[in-house]
Structures are given as structure tokens and as C-alpha cells.
N, C-alpha and C. Protein backbone atom coordinates (compact mmCIF):
# COMPACT_ATOMS: atom_id res chain seq x y z
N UNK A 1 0.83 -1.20 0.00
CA UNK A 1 0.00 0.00 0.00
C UNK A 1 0.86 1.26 0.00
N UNK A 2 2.29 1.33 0.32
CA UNK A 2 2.64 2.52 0.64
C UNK A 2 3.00 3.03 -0.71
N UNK A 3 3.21 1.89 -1.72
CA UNK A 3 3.79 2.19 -3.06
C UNK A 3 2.72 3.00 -3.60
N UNK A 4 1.84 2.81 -3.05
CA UNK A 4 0.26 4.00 -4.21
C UNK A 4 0.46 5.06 -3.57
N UNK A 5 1.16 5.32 -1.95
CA UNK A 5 1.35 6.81 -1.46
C UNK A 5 2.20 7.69 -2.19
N UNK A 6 2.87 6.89 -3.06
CA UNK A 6 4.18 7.83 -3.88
C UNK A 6 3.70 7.96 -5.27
N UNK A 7 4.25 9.15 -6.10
CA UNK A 7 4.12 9.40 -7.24
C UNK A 7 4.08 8.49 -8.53
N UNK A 8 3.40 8.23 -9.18
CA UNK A 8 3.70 7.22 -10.11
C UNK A 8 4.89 7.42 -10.86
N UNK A 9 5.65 6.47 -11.21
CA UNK A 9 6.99 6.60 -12.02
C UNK A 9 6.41 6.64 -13.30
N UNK A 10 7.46 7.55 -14.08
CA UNK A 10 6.56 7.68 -15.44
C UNK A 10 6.59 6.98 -16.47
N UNK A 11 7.40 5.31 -16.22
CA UNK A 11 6.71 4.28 -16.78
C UNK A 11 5.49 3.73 -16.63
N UNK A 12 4.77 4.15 -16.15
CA UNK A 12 3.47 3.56 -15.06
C UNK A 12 2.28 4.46 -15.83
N UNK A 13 2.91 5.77 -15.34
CA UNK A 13 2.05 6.40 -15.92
C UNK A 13 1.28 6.94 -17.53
N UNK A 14 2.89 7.18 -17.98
CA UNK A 14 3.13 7.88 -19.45
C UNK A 14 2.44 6.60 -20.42
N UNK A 15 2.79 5.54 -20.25
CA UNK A 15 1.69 4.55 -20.99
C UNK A 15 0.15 4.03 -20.95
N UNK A 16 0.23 4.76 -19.64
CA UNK A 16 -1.41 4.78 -19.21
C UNK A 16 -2.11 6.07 -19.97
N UNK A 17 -1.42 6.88 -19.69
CA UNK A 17 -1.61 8.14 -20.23
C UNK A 17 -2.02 8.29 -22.01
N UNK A 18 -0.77 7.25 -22.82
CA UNK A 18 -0.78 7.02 -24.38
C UNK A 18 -1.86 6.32 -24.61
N UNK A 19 -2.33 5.23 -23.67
CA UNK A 19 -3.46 4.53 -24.03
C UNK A 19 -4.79 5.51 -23.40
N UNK A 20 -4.98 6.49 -23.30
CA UNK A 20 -5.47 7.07 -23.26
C UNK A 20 -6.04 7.63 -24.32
N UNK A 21 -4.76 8.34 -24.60
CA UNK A 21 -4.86 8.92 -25.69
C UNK A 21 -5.35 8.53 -27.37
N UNK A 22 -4.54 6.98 -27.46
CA UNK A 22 -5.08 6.22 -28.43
C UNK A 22 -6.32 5.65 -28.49
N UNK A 23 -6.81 5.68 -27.43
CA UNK A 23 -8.21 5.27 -27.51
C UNK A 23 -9.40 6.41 -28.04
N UNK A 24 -9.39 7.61 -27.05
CA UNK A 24 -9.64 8.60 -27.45
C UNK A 24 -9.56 9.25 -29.09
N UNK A 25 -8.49 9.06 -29.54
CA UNK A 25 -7.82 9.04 -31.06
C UNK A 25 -8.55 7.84 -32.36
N UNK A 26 -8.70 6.54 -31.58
CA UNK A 26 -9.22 6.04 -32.10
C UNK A 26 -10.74 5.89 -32.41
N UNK A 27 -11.35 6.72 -31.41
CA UNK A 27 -12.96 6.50 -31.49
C UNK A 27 -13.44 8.49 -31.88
N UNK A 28 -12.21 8.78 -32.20
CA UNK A 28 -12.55 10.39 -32.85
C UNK A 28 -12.98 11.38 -31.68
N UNK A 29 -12.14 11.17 -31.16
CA UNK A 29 -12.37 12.44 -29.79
C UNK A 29 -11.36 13.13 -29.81
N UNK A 30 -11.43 14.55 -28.85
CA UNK A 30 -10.13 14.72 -28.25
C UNK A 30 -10.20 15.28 -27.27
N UNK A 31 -8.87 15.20 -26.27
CA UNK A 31 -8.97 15.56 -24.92
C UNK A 31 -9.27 16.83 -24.82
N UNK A 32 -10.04 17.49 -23.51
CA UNK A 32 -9.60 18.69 -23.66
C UNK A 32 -11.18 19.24 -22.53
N UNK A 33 -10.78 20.57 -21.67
CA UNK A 33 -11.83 20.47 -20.88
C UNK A 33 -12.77 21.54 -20.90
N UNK A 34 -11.84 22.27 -21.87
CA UNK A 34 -12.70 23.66 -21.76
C UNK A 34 -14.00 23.49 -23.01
N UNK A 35 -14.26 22.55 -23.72
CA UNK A 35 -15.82 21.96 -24.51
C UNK A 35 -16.60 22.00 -23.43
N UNK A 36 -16.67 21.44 -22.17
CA UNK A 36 -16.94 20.76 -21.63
C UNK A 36 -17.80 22.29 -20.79
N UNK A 37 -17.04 23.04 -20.57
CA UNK A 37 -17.39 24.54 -20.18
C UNK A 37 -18.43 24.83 -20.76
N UNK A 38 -18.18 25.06 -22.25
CA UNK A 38 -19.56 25.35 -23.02
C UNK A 38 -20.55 24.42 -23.16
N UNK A 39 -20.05 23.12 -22.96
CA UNK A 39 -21.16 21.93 -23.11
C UNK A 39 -22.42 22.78 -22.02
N UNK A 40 -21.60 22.49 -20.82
CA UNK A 40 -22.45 22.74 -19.21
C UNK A 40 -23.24 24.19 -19.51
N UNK A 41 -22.69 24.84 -20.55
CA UNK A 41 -23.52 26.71 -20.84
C UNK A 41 -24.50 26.22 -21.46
N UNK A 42 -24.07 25.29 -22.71
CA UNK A 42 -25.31 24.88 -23.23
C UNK A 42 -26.47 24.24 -22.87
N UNK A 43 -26.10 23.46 -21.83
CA UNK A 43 -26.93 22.55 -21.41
C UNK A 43 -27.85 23.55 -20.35
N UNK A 44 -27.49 24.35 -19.77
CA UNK A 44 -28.18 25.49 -18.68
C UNK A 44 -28.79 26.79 -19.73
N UNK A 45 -28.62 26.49 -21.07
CA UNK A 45 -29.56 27.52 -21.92
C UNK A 45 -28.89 28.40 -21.84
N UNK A 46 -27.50 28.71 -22.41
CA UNK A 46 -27.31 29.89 -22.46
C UNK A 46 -27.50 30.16 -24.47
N UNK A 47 -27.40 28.99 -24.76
CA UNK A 47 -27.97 29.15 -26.21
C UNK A 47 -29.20 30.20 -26.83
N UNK A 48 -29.76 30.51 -26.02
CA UNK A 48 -30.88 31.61 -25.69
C UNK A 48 -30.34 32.92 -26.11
N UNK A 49 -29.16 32.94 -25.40
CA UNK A 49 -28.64 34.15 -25.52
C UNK A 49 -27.22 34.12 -26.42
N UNK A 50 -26.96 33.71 -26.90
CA UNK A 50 -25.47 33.69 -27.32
C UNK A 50 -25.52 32.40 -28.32
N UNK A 51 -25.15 32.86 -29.14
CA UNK A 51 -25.21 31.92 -30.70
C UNK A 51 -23.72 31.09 -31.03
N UNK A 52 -22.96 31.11 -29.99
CA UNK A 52 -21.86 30.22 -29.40
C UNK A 52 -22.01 29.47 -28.66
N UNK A 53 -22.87 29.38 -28.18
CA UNK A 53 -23.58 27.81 -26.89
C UNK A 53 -25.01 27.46 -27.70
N UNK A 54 -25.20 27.79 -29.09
CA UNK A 54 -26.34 27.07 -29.48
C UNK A 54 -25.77 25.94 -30.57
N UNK A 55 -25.88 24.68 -29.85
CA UNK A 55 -25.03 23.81 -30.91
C UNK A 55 -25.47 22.51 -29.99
N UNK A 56 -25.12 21.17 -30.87
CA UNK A 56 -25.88 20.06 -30.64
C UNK A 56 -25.09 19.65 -29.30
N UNK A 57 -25.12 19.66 -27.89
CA UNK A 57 -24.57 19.17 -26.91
C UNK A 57 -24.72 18.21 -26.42
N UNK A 58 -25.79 16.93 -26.92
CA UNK A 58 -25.81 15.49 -26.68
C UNK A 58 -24.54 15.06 -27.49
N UNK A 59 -23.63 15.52 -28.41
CA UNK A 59 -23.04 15.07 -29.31
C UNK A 59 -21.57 14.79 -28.31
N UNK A 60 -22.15 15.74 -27.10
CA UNK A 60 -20.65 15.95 -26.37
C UNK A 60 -20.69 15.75 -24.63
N UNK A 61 -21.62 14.70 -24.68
CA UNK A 61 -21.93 13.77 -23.57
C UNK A 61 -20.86 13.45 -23.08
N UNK A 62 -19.90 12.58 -24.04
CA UNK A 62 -18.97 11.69 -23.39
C UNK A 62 -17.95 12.93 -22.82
N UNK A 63 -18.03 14.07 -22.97
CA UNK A 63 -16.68 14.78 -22.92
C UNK A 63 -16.54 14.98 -20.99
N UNK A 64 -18.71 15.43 -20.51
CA UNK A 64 -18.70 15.19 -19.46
C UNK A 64 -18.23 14.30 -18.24
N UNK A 65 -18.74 13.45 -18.90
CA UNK A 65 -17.66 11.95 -18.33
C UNK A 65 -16.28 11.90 -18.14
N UNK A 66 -15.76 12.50 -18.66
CA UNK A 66 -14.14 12.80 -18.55
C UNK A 66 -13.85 13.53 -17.33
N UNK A 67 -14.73 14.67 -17.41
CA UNK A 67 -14.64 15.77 -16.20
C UNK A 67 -15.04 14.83 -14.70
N UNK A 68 -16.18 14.43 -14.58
CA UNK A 68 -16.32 13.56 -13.58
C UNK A 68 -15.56 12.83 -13.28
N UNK A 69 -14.91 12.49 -14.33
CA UNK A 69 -14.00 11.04 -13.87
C UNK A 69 -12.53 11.57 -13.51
N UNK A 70 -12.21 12.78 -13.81
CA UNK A 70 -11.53 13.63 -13.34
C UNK A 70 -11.54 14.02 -12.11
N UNK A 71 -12.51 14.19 -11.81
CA UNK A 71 -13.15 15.11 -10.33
C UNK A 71 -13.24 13.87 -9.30
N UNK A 72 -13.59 12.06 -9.80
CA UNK A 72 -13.78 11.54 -8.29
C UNK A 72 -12.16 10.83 -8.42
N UNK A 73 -11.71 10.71 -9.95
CA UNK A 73 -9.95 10.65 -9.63
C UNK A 73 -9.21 11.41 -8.87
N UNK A 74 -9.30 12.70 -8.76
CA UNK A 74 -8.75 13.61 -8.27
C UNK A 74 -8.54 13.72 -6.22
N UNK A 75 -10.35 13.48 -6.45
CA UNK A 75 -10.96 12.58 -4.49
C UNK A 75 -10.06 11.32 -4.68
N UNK A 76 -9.98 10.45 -5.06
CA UNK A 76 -9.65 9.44 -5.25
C UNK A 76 -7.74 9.61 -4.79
N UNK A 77 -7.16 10.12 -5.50
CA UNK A 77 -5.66 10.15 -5.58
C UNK A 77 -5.71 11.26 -3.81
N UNK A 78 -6.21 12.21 -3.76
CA UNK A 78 -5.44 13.05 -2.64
C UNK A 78 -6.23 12.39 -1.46
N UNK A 79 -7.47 11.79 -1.59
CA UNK A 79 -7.78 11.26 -0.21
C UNK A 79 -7.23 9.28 0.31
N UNK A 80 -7.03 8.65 -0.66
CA UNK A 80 -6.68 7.42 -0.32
C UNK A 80 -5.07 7.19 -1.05
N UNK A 81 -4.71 7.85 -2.40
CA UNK A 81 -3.42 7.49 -2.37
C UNK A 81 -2.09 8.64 -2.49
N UNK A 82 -2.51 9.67 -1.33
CA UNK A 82 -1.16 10.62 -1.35
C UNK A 82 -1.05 10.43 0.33
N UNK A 83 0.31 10.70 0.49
CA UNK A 83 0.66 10.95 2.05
C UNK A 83 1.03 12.04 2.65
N UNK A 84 0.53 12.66 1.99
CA UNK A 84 0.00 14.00 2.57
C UNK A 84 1.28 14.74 3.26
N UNK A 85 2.18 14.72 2.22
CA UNK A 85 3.85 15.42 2.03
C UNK A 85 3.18 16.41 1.07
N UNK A 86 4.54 17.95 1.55
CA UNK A 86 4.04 18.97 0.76
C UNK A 86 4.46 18.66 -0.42
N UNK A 87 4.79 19.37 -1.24
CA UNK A 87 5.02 19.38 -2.48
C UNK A 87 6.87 20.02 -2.80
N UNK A 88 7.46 19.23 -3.30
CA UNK A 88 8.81 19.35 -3.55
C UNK A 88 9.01 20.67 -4.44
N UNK A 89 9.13 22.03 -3.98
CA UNK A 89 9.71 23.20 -4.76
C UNK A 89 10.91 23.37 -4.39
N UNK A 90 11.99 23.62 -5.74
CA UNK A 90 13.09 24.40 -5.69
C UNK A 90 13.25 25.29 -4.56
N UNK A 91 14.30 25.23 -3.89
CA UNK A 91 14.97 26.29 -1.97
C UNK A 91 14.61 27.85 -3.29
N UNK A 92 15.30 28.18 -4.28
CA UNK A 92 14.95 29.72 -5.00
C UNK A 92 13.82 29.81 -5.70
N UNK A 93 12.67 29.13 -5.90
CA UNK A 93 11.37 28.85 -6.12
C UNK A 93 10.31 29.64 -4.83
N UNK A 94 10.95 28.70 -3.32
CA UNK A 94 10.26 29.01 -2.35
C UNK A 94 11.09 30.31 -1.85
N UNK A 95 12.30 30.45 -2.15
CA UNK A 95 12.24 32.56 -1.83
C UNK A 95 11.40 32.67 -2.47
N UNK A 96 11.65 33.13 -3.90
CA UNK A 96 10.93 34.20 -4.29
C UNK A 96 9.70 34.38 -4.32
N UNK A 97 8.94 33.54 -4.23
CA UNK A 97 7.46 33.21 -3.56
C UNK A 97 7.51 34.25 -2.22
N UNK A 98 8.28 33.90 -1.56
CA UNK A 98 8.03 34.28 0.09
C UNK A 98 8.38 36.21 -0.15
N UNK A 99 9.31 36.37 -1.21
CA UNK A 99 9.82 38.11 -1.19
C UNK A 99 8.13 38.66 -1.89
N UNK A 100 7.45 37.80 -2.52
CA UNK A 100 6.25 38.27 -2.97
C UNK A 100 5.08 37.98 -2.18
N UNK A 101 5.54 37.59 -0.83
CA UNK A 101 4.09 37.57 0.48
C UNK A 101 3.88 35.82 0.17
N UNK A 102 4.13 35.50 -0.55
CA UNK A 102 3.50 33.90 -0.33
C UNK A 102 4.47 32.95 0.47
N UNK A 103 4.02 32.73 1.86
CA UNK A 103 4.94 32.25 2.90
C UNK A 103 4.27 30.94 2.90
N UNK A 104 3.69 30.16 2.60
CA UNK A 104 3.56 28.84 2.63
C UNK A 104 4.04 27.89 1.46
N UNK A 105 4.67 28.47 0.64
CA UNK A 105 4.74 27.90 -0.89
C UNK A 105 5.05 26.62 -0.71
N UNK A 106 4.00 25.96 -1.47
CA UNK A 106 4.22 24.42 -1.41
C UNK A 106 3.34 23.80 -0.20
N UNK A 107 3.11 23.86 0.48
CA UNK A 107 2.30 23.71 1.90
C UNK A 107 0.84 22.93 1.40
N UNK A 108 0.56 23.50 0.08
CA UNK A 108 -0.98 23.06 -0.38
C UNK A 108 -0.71 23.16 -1.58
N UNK A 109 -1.79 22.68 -2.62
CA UNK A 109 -1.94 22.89 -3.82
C UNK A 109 -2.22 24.47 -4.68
N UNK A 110 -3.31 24.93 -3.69
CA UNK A 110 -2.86 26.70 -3.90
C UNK A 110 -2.36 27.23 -3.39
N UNK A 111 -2.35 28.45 -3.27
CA UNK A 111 -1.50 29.17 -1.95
C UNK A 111 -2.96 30.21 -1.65
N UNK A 112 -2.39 30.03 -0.23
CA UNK A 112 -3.75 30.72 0.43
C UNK A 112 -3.60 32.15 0.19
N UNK A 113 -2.58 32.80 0.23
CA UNK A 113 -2.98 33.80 -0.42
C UNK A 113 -3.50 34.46 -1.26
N UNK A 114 -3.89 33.83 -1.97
CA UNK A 114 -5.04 34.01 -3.38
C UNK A 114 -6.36 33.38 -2.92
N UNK A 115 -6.11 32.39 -2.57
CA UNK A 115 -7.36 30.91 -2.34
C UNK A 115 -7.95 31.26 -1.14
N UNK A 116 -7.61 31.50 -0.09
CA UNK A 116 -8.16 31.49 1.41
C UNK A 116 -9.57 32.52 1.50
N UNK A 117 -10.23 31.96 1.28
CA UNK A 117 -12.02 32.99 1.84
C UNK A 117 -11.68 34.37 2.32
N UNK A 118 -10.97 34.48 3.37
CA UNK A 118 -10.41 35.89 3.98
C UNK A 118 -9.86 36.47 2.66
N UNK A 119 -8.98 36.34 1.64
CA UNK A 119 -8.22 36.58 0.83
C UNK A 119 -9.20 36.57 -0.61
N UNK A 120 -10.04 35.70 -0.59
CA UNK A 120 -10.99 35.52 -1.83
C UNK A 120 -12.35 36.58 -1.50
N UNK A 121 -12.47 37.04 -1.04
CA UNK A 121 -13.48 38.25 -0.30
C UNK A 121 -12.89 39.53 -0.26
N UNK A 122 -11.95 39.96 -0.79
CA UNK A 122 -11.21 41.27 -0.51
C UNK A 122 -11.42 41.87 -2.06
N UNK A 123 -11.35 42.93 -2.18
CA UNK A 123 -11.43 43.59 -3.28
C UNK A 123 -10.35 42.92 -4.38
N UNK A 124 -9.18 43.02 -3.83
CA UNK A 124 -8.09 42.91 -4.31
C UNK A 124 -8.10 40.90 -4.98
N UNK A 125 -8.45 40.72 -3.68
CA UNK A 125 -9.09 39.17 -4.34
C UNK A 125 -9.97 38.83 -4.97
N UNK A 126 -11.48 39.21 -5.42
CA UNK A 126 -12.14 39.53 -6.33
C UNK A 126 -11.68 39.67 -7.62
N UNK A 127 -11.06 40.90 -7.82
CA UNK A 127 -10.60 41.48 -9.05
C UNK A 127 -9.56 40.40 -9.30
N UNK A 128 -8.74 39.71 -8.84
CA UNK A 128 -7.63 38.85 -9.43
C UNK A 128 -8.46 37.94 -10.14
N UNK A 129 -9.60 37.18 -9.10
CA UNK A 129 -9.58 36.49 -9.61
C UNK A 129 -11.22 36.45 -10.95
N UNK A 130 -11.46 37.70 -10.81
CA UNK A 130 -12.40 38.05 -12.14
C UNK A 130 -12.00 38.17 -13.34
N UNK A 131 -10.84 38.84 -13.17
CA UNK A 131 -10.18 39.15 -14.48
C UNK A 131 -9.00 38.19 -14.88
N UNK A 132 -9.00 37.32 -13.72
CA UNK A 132 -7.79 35.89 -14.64
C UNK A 132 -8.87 35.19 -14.81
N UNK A 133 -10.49 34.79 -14.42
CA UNK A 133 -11.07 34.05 -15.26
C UNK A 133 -11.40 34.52 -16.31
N UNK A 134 -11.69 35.77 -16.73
CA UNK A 134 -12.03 36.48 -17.93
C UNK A 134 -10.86 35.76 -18.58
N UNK A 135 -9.66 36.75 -18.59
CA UNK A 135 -8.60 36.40 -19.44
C UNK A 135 -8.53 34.85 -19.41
N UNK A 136 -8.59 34.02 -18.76
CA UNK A 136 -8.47 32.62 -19.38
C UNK A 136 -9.47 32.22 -19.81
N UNK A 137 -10.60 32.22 -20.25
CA UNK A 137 -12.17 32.15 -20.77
C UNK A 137 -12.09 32.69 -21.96
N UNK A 138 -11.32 34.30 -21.88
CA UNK A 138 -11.16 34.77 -23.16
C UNK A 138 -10.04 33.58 -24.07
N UNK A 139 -8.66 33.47 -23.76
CA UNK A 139 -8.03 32.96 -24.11
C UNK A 139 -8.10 31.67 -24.97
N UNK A 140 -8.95 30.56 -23.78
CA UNK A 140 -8.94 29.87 -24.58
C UNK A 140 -10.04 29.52 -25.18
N UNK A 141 -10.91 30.61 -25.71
CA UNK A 141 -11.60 30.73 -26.61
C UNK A 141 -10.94 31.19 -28.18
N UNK A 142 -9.85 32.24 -27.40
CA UNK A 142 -9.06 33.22 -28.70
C UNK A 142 -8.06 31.64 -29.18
N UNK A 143 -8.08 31.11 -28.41
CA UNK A 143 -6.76 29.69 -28.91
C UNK A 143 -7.68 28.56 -29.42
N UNK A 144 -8.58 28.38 -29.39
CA UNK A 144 -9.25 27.52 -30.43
C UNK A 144 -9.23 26.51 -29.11
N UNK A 145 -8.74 26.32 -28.01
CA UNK A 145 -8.84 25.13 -26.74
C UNK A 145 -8.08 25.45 -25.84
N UNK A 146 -7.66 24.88 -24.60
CA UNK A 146 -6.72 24.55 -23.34
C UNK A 146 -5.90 24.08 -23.52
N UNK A 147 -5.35 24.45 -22.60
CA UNK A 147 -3.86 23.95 -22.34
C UNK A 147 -3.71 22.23 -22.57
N UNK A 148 -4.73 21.48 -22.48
CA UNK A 148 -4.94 20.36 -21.89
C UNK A 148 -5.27 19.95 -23.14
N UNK A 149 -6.15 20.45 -24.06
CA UNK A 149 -6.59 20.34 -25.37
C UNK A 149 -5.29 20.40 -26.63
N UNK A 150 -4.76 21.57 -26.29
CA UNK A 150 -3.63 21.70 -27.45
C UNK A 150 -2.43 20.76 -26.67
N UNK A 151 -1.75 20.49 -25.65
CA UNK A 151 -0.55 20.58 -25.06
C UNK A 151 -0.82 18.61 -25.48
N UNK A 152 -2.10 18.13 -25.00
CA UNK A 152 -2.16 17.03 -25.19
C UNK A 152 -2.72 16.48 -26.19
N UNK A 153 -3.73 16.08 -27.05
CA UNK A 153 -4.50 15.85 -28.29
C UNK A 153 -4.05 17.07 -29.16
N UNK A 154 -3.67 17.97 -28.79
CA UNK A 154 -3.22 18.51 -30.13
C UNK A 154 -1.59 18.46 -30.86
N UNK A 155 -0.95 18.34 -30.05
CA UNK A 155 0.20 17.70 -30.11
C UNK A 155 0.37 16.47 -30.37
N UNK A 156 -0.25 16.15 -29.99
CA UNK A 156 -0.11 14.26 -30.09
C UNK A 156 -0.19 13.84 -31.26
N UNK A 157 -1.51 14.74 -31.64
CA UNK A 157 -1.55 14.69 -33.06
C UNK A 157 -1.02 15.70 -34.19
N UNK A 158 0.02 16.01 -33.86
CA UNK A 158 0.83 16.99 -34.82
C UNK A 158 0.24 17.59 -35.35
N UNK A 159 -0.68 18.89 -34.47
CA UNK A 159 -1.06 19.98 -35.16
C UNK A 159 -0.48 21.02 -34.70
N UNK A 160 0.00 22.02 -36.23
CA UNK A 160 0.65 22.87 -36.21
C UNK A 160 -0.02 24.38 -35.40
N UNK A 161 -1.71 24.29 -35.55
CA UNK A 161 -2.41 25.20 -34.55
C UNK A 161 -1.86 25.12 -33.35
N UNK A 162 -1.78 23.83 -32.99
CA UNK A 162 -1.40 23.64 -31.29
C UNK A 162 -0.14 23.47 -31.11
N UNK A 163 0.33 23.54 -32.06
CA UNK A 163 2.27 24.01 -31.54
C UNK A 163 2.11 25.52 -30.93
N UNK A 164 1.37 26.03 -31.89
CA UNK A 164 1.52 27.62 -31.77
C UNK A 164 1.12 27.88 -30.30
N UNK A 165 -0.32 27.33 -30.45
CA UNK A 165 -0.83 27.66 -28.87
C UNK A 165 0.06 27.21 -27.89
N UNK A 166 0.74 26.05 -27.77
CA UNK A 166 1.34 26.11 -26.38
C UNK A 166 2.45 26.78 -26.30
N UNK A 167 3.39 27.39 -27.48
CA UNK A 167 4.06 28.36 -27.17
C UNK A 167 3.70 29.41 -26.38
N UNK A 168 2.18 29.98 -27.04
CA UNK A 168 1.95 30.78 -26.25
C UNK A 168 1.46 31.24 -25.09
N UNK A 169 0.95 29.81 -25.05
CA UNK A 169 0.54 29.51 -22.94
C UNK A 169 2.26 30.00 -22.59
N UNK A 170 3.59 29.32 -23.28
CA UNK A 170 4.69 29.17 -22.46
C UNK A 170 4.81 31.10 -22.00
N UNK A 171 4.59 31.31 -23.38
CA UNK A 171 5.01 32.26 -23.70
C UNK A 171 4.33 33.87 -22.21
N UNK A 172 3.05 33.22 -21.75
CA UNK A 172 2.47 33.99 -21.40
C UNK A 172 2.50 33.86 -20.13
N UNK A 173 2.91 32.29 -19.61
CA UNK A 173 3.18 32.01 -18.23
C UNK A 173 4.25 32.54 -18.00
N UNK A 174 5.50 32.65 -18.95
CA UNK A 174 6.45 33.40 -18.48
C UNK A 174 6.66 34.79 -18.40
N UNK A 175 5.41 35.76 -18.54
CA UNK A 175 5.17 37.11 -18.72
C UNK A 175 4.43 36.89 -17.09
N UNK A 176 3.41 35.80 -17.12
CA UNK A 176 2.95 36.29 -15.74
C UNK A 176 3.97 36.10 -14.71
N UNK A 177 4.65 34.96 -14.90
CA UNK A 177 5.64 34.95 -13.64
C UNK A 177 6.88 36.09 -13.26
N UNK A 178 7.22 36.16 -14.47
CA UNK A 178 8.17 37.15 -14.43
C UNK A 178 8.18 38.61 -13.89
N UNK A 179 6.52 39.16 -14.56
CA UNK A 179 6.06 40.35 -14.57
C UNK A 179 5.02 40.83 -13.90
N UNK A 180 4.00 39.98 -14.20
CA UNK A 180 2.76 40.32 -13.85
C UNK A 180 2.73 39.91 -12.68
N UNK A 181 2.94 38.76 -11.62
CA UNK A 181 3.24 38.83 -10.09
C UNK A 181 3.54 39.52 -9.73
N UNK A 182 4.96 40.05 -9.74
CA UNK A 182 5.89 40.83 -8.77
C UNK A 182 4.68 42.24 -8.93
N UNK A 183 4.55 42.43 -9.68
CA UNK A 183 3.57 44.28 -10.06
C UNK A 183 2.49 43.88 -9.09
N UNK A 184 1.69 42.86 -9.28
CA UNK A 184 0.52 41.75 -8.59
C UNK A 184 0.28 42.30 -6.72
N UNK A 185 1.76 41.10 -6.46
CA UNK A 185 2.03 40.83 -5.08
C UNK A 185 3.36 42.01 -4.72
N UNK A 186 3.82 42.02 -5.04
CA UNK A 186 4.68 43.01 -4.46
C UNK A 186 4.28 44.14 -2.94
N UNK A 187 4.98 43.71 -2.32
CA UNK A 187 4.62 44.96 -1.06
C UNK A 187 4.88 45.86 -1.16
């Protein structure tokens, strides 16, 4: 049992992962979660209003299923097979985190400074996090899919759209980290 407390080695995984993928590949799907966003708009009628959620969404049943199976994997892995060790960051990872107010880095999966109710109730927390769901809503609408969509099924399958896009996730994570934090969090 203790062997499921540890990370899968990525022989274990990375072929679990391909047969994933080939299956998916083979029955004409592709990964990816942000459909799944508009599926759930569609399905709650926003088709009513917006001629981008009016489209056949039984067609994209199975995509739901993914998400679920995502969501009780997810219960599944952090409540019966992690041991509840923080998370291994770089010693100059966890400065510079800490020179930008985030003193737990690594401690949890978010950092409470963004995440924590006290912190998600503040003006300042609001607005972060209104306008990074905008901008990522916008985004990967403006990118044709997710990170998850292009980085994995679109790559996989050698499309040159989704080369582009994950450059520019790289491209943009390294503008936020670099830039847009420190301006962000900065004291």
C-alpha cells in the first residue's frame, strides 16, 4: 500500500496516459476540458442568448464523463493514495514566492494567499480572480482550446495550430511569472 502513497513513475504512468490517448484518437475524440465549459452553458440555456452555446450538446456527452472522472480521480488520488507530504519546490522557487508575500509555498496545492475565503473576499481578491477568469475564458476561446486540449490531443496529433498555442501559454506564463506577479504581489 505505501507504493500508491508515492508518485507514479513515469513508466506507469506515461503509458497509461498514451493509451489514453489512443483510444480517445481512435474512437474520434479529443482531450480537452474547456468543450466541456460550453457543453455545461449549453446545457443550462445559455444558447438563448449567445449563438456560441447554441449547438448540438448530446453530441458531447462523453466529454462530461471525462470531467467527472476527473473530479472523483482527483478525491480518489489526494484522499486514499497521497501521504500528505508537501510538495517538492526548488529552496529559490520558495524565496521568491516568500519576497512576494507567499509564505507557505508548497504547503498546499494553492497558496492561500489568493485561495483562502479571507483573501478571496477582498477587493483585491475579487478582481484577481475576475479578471484571470475572464482572461483565461477569453483565451482559450481566442486559442481555439486549453492547455490540456492543445498541449495534449493537439500535439499528439501533430497539429501545427497547437504548436503555436502552447508556445503561447509558455510564452504567457512566463510574462505572468516574471512580470505580472511581482507588479501583482509586491509589497
Amino acid at each position: 500500500m505505501e507504493y500508491l502513497l508515492k508518485p507514479w513513475p513515469w513508466y506507469v504512468s506515461g503509458p497509461l496516459f498514451t493509451l489514453v490517448m489512443l483510444l480517445l484518437i481512435y474512437f474520434g475524440k479529443t482531450f480537452g476540458m474547456s468543450t466541456t465549459l460550453r457543453t455545461l452553458c449549453s446545457i443550462g440555456g445559455a444558447g438563448k442568448y449567445s449563438d456560441f452555446f447554441r449547438f448540438d450538446w448530446k453530441a458531447y456527452r462523453w466529454n462530461l464523463i471525462v470531467v467527472l472522472g476527473a473530479i472523483i480521480g482527483g478525491y480518489i488520488a489526494v484522499t486514499f493514495l497521497s501521504d500528505g507530504s508537501t510538495i517538492a519546490l526548488n529552496a529559490q522557487t520558495v524565496s521568491d514566492l516568500s519576497e512576494l508575500g507567499f509564505y507557505n509555498a508548497g504547503e498546499g496545492l494553492l497558496p492561500t494567499e489568493i485561495y483562502a475565503w479571507d483573501n478571496v473576499l477582498t477587493l483585491k481578491g475579487m478582481a484577481i480572480l475576475i479578471i484571470a477568469g475572464f482572461l483565461v475564458g477569453f483565451g482559450t476561446r481566442y486559442a481555439g482550446g486549453c492547455t490540456s486540449g492543445h498541449a495534449i490531443t493537439g500535439l499528439s496529433n501533430l497539429q501545427w495550430p497547437s504548436l503555436i498555442a502552447v508556445i503561447g501559454f509558455f510564452i504567457g506564463g512566463l510574462i505572468m511569472t516574471h512580470f505580472l506577479l511581482p507588479l501583482i504581489f509586491s509589497p
